[in-house]
Structure formats: structure tokens, C-alpha cells
N, C-alpha and C. Protein backbone atom coordinates (compact mmCIF):
# COMPACT_ATOMS: atom_id res chain seq x y z
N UNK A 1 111.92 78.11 80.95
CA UNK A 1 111.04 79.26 80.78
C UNK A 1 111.08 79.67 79.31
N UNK A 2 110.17 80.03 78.86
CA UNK A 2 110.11 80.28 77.58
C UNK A 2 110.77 82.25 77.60
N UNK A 3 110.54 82.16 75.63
CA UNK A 3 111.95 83.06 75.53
C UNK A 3 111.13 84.82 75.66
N UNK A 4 109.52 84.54 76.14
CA UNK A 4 109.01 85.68 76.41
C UNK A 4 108.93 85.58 77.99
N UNK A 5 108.55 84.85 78.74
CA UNK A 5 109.25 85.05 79.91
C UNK A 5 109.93 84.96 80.47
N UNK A 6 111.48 84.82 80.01
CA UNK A 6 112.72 85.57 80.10
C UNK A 6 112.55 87.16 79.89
N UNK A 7 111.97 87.41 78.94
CA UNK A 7 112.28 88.88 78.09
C UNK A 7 111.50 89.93 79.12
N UNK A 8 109.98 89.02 79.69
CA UNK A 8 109.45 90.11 81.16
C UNK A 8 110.29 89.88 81.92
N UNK A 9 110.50 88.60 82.91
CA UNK A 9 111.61 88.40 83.88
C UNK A 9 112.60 89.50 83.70
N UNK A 10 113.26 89.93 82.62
CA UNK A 10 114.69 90.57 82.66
C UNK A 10 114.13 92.54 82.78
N UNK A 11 113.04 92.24 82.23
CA UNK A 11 112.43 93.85 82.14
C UNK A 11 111.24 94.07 83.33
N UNK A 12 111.33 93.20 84.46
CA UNK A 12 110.74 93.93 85.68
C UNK A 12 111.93 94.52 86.67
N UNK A 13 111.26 95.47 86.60
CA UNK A 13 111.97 96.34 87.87
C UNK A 13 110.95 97.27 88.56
N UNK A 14 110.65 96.36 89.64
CA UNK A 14 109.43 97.22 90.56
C UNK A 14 110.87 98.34 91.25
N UNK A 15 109.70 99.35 91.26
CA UNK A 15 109.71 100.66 91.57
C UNK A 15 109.17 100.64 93.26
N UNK A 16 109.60 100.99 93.87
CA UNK A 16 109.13 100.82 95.18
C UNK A 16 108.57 103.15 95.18
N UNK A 17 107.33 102.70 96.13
CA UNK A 17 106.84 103.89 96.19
C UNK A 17 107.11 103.86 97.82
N UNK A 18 107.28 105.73 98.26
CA UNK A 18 107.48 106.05 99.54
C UNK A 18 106.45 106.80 100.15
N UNK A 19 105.80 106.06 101.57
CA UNK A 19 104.41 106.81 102.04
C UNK A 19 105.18 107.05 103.56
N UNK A 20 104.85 108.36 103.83
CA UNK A 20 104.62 109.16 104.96
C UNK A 20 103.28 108.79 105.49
N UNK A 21 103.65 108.42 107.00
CA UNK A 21 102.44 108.20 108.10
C UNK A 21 102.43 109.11 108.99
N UNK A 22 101.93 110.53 109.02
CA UNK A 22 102.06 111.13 110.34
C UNK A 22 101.55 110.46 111.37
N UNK A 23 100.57 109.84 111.36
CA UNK A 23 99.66 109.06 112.85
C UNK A 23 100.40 108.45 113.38
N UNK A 24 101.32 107.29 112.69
CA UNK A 24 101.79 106.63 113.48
C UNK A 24 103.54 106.96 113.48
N UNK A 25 104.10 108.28 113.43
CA UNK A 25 105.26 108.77 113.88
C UNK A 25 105.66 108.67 115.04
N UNK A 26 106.62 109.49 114.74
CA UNK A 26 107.21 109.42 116.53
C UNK A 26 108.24 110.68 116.49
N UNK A 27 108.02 111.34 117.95
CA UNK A 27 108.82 112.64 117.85
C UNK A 27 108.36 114.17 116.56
N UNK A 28 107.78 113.89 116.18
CA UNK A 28 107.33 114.77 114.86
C UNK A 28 107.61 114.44 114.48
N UNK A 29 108.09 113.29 114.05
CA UNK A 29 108.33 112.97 112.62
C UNK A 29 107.46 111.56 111.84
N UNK A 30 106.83 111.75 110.61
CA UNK A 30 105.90 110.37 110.40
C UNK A 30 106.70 109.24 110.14
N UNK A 31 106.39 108.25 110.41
CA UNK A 31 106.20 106.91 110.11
C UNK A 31 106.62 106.94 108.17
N UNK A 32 107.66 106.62 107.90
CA UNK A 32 107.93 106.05 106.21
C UNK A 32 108.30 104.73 106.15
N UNK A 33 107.28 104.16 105.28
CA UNK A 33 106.76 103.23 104.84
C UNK A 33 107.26 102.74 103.37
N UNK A 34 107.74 102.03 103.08
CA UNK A 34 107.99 101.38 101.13
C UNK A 34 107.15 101.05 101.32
N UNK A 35 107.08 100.61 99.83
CA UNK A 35 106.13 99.16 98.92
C UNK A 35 106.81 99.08 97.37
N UNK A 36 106.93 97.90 97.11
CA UNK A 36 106.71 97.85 95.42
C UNK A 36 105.23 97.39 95.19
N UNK A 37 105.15 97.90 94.08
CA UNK A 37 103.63 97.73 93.28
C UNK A 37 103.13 96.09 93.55
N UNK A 38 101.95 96.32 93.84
CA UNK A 38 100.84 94.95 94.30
C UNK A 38 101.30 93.99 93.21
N UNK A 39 101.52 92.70 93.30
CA UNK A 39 101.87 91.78 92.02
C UNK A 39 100.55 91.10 92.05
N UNK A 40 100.33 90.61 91.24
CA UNK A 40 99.23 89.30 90.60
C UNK A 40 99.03 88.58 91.57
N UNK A 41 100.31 87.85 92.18
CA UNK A 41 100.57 86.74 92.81
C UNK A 41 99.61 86.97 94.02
N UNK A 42 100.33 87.85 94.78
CA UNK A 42 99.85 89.00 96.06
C UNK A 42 98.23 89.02 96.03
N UNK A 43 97.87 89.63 94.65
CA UNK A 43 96.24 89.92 94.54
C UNK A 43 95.65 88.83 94.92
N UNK A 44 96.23 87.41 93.90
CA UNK A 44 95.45 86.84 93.78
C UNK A 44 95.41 85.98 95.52
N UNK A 45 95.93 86.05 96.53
CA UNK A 45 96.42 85.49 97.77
C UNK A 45 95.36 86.51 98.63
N UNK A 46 95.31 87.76 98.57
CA UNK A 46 93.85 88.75 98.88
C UNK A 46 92.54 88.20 98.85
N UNK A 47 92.59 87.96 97.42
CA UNK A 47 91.13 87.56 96.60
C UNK A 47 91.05 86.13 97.62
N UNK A 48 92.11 85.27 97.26
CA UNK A 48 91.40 84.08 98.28
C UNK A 48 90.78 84.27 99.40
N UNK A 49 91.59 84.79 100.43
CA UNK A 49 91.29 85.22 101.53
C UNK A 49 90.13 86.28 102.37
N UNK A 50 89.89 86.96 100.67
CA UNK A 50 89.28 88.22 101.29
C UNK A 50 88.19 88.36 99.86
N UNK A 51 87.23 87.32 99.45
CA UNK A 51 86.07 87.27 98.71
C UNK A 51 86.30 89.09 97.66
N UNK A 52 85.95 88.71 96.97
CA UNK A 52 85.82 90.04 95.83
C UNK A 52 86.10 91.18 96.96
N UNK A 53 87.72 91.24 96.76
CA UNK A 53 88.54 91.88 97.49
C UNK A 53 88.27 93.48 97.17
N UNK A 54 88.50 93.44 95.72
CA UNK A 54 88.24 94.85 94.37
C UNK A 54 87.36 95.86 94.49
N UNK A 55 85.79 94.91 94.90
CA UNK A 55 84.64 95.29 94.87
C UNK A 55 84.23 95.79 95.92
N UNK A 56 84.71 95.04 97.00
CA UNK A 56 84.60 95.15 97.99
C UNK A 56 85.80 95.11 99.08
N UNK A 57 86.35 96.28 99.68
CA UNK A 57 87.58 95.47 100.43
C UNK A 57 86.91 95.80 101.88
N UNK A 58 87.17 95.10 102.13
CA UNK A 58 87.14 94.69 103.74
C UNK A 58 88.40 95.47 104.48
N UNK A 59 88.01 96.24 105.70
CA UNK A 59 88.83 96.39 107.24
C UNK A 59 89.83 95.06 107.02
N UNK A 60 89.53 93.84 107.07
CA UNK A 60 90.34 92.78 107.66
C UNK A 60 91.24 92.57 106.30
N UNK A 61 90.64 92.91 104.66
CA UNK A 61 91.28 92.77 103.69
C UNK A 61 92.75 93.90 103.28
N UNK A 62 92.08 95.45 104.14
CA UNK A 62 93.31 96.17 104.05
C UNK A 62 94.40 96.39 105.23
N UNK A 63 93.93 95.52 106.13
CA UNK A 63 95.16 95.16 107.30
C UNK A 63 96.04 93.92 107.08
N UNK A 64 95.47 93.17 106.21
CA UNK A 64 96.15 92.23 105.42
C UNK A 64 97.09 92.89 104.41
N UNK A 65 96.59 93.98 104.17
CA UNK A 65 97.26 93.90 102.40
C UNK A 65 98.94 94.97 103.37
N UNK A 66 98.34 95.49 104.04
CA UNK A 66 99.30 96.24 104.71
C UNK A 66 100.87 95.59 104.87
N UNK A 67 100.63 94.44 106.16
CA UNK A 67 101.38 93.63 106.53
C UNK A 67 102.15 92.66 105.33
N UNK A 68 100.81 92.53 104.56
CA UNK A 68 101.96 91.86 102.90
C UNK A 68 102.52 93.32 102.45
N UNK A 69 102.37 94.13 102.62
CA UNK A 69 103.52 95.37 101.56
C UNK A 69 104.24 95.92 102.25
N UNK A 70 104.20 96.97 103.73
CA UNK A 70 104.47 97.67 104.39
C UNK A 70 105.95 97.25 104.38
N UNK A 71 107.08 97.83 104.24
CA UNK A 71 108.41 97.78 104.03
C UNK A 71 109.15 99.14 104.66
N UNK A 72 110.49 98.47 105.15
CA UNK A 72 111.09 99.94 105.76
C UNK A 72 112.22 100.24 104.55
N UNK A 73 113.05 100.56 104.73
CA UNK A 73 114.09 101.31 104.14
C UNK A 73 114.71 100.43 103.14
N UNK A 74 115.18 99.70 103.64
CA UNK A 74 115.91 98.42 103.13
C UNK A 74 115.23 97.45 102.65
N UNK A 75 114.04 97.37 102.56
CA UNK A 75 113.22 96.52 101.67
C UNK A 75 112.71 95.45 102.56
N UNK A 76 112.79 95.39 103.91
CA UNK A 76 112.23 94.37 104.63
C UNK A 76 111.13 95.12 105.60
N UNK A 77 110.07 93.53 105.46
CA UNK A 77 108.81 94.08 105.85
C UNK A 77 108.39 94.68 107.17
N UNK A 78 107.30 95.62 107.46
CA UNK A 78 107.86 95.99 109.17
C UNK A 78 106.49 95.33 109.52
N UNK A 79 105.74 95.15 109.73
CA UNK A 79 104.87 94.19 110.00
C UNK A 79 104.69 92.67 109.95
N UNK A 80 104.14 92.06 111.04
CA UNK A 80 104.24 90.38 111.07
C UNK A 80 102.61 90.19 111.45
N UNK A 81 101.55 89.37 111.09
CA UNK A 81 100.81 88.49 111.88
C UNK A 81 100.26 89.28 112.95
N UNK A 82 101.24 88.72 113.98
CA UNK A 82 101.00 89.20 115.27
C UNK A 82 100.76 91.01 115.28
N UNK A 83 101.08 91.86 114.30
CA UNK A 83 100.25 93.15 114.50
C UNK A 83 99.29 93.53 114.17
N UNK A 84 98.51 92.28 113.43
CA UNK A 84 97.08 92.43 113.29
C UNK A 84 96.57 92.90 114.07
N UNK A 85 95.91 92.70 114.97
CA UNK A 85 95.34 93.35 116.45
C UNK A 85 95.74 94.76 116.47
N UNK A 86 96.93 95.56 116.32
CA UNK A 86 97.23 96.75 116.48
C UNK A 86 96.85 97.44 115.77
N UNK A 87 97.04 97.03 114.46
CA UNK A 87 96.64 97.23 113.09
C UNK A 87 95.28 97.81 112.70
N UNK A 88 94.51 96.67 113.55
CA UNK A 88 92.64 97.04 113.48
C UNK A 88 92.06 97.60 114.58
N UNK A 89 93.42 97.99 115.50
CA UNK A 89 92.34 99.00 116.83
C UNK A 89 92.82 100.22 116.09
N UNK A 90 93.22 101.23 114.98
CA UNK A 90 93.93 102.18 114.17
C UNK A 90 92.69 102.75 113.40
N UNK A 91 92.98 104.10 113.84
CA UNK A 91 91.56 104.76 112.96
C UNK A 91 91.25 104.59 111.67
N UNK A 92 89.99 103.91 111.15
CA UNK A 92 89.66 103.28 109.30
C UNK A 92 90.06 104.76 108.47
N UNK A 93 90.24 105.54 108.94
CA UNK A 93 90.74 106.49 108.15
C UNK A 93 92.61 106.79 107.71
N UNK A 94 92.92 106.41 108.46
CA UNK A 94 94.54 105.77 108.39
C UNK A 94 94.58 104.69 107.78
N UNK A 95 94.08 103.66 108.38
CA UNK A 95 94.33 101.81 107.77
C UNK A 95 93.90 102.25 106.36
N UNK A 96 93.28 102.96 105.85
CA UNK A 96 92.24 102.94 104.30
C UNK A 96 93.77 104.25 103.39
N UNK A 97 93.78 104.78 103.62
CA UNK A 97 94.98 105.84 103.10
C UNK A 97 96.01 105.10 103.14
N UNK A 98 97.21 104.76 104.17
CA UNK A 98 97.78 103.51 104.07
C UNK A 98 98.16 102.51 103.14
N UNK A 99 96.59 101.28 103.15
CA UNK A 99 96.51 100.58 102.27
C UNK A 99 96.21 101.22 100.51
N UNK A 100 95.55 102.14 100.62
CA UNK A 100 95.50 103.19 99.60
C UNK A 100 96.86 102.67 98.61
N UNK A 101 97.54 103.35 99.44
CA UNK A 101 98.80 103.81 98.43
C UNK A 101 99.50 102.61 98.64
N UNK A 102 99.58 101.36 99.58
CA UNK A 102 100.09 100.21 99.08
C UNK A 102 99.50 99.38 97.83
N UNK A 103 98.37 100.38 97.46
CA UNK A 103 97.97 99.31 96.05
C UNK A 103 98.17 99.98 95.06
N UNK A 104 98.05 101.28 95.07
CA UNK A 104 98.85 102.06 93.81
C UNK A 104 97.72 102.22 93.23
N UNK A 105 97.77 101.81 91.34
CA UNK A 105 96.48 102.40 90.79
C UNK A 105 95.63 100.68 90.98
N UNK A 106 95.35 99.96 91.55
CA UNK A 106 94.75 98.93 91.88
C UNK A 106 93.22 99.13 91.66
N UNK A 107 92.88 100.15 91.64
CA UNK A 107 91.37 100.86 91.93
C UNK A 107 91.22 101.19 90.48
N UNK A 108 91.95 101.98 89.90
CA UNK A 108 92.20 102.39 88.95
C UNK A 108 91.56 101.46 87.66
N UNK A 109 92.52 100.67 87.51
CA UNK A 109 92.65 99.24 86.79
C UNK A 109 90.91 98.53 87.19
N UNK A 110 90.40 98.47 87.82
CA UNK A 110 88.84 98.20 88.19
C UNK A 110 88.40 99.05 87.44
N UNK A 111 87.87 100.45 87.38
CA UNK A 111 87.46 101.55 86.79
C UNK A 111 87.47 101.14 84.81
N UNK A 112 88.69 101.23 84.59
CA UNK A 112 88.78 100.77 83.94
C UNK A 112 88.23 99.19 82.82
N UNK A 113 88.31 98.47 83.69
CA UNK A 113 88.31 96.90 83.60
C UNK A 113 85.91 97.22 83.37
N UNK A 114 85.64 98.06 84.17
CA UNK A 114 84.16 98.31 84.02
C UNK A 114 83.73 99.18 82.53
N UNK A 115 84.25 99.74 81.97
CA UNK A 115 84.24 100.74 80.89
C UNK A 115 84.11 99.98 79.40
């Protein structure tokens, strides 16, 4: 590896962000959720899958992005595959807030990227 990507390598440290789900709680209490920030890698695995993801995201693109971020406490993921189906019978007003904040300023960076 060269001696600048060593120098990022040694200076990433994702930040994991913490989202409250009241909908899908339990007992009164919501649903908390991690994530670290969307990587490149990640995007670019979206974008395949899910055509001008940015521009356009798709229902099926932010139940995807979910299951790639959605993390519990300890950093392991709480979603598999198989909760797709659960995932997309969930009011688009949840799945979209949700995925929201699993992308961080993702939207942002578009806005931008147009200017």
C-alpha cells in the first residue's frame, strides 16, 4: 500500500451514529439502531443494484441500504436477507427516516456535487 494509503487507513475512524425507532419498539421503549457512515464501497454495491440510487432511491433501494447498516449495540448487524419481506410490509414513512439517517449527509453531498 502506498505511504498515503497507510496515512488514510491509520486516520479512519468511523463514528458510528445512534437512531431511535419508536415504531418498531417494544414495551415503550424504541427500537436503537447503530450505523457507521455509508462507505464508497457500500454506495457503490447500492448503485449496482439499485440504478441511480442518489437520484432516485427506490422502496427496494432503502430496505437494502437498511439491512447493509442497521447495527445493534455491539456493532453487529440486526438484519439478514430474509427480513426483506418485513422490512417492505413497514410504513414508507419509517423505512425512508430510518434509511435517512443510515446515510447521514449522503443527500447532502448530491446537493452539493449539483452547485
Amino acid at each position: 500500500m502506498s505511504k498515503i494509503g497507510d496515512q488514510i487507513r491509520s486516520n479512519t475512524e468511523l463514528e458510528r451514529t445512534k437512531i431511535s425507532v419508536e415504531e418498531w419498539g417494544q414495551d415503550g421503549e424504541p427500537l436503537v439502531l447503530f450505523s457507521t457512515p455509508l462507505l464508497a464501497g457500500e454506495f457503490s454495491r447500492l448503485q449496482k443494484k439499485h440504478k441511480d440510487f442518489i437520484n432516485n432511491p427506490s422502496v427496494d433501494g432503502l430496505v437494502d441500504l437498511i439491512i447493509m447498516k442497521a447495527q445493534d449495540a455491539e456493532g453487529e448487524k440486526v438484519f439478514d436477507i430474509e427480513d426483506r419481506p418485513i422490512l417492505l410490509r413497514q410504513p414508507i414513512g419509517v423505512v425512508t427516516s430510518v434509511a435517512t439517517a443510515l446515510m447521514g449527509n449522503l443527500f447532502d453531498l448530491d446537493e452539493t456535487a449539483k452547485n
